[in-house]
C-alpha atoms as a PDB file:
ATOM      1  CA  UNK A   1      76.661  89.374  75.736  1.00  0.00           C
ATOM      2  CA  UNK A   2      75.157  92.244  77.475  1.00  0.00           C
ATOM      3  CA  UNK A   3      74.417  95.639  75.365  1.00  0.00           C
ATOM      4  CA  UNK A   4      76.465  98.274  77.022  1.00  0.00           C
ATOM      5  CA  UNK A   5      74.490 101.150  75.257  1.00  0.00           C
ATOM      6  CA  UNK A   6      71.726  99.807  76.986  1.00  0.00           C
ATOM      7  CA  UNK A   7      73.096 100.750  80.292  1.00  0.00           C
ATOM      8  CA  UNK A   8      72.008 103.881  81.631  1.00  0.00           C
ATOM      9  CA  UNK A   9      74.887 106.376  82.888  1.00  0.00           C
ATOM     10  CA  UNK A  10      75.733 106.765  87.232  1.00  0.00           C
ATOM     11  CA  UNK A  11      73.713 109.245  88.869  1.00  0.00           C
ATOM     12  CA  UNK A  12      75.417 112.274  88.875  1.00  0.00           C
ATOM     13  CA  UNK A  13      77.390 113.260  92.515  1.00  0.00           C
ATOM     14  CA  UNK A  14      75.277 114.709  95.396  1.00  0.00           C
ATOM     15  CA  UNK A  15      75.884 117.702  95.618  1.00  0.00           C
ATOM     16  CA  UNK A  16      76.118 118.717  99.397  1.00  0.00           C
ATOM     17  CA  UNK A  17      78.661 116.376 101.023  1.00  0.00           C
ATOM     18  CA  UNK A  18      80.748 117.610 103.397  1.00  0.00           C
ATOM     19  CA  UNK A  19      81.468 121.420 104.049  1.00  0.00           C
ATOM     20  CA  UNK A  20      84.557 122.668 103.291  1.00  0.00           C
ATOM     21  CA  UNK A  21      85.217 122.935 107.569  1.00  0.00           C
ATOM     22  CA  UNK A  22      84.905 119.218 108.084  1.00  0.00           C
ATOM     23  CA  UNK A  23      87.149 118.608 104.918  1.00  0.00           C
ATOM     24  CA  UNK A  24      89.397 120.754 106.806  1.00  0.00           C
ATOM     25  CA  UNK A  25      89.103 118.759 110.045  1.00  0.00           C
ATOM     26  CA  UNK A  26      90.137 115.183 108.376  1.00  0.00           C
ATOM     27  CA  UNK A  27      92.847 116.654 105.869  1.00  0.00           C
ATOM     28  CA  UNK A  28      94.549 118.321 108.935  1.00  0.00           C
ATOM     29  CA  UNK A  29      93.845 114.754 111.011  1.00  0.00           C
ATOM     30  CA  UNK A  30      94.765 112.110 108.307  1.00  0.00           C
ATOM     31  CA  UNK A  31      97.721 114.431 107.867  1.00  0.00           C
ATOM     32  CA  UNK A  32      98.712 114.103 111.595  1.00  0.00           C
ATOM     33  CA  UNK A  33      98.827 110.536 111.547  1.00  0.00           C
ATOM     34  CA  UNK A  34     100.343 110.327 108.126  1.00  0.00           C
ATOM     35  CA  UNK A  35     103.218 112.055 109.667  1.00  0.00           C
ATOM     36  CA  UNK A  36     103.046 110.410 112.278  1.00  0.00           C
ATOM     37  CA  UNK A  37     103.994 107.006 110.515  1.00  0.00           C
ATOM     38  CA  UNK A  38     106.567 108.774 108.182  1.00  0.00           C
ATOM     39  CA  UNK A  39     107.982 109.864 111.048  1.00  0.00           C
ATOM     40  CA  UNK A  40     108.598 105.931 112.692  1.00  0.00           C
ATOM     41  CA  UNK A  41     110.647 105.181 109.800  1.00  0.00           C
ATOM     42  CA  UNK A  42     111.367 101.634 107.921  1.00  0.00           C
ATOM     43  CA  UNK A  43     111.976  98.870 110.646  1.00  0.00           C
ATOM     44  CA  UNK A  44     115.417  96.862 110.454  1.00  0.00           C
ATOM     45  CA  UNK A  45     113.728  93.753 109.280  1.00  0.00           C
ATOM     46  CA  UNK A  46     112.838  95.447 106.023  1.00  0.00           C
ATOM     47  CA  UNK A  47     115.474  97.743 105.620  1.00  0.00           C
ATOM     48  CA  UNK A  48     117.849  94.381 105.280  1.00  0.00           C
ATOM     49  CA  UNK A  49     115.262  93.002 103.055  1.00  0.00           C
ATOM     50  CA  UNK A  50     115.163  96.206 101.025  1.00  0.00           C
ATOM     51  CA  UNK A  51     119.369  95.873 101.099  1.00  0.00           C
ATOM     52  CA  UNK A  52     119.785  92.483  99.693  1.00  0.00           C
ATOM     53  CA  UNK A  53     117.196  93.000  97.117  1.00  0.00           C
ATOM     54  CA  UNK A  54     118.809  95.996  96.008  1.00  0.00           C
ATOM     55  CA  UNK A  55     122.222  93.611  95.190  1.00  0.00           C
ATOM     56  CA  UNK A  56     122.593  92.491  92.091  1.00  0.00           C
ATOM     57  CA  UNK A  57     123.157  88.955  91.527  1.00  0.00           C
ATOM     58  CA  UNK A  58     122.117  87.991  94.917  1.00  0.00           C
ATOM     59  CA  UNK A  59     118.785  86.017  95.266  1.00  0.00           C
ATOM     60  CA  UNK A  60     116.669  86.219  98.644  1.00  0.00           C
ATOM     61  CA  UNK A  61     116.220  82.944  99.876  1.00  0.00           C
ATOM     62  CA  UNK A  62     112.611  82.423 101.418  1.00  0.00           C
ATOM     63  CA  UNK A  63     113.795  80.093 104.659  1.00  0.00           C
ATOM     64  CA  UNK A  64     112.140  77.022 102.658  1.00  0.00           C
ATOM     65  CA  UNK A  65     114.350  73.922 101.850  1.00  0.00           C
ATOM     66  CA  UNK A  66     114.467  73.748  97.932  1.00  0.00           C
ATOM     67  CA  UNK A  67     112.354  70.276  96.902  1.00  0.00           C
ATOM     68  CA  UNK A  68     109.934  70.190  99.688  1.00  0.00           C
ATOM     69  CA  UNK A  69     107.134  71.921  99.432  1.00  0.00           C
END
């Protein structure tokens, strides 16, 4: 079994990275296209499959005869 204590700790973070304008640029970007997808909305296909999960009682069937798999 290895000896955890043994291990030695990460490196600590560069320090530098990105400045804060770039940051800027690809929050303001990956915000775009997240609303962007929001904004195309659940298709039909899984908003039934969302529907007749949400009944209870009711089990989904899975388009597979029962006994041959």
């Amino acid at each position: 079994m290895k000896d955890f204590k043994a291990q030695k700790a990460p490196a600590p973070a560069k320090q530098g990275g990105l400045n804060p304008e770039i940051q800027a640029r690809i929050g303001h970007q990956l915000r775009a296209m997240y609303d962007d997808v929001v904004r195309q909305g659940v298709p039909d296909r899984f908003a039934e499959l969302i529907r007749k999960l949400d009944v209870p009682g009711e089990t989904p069937t899975s388009g597979h005869i029962e006994g041959r798999d």
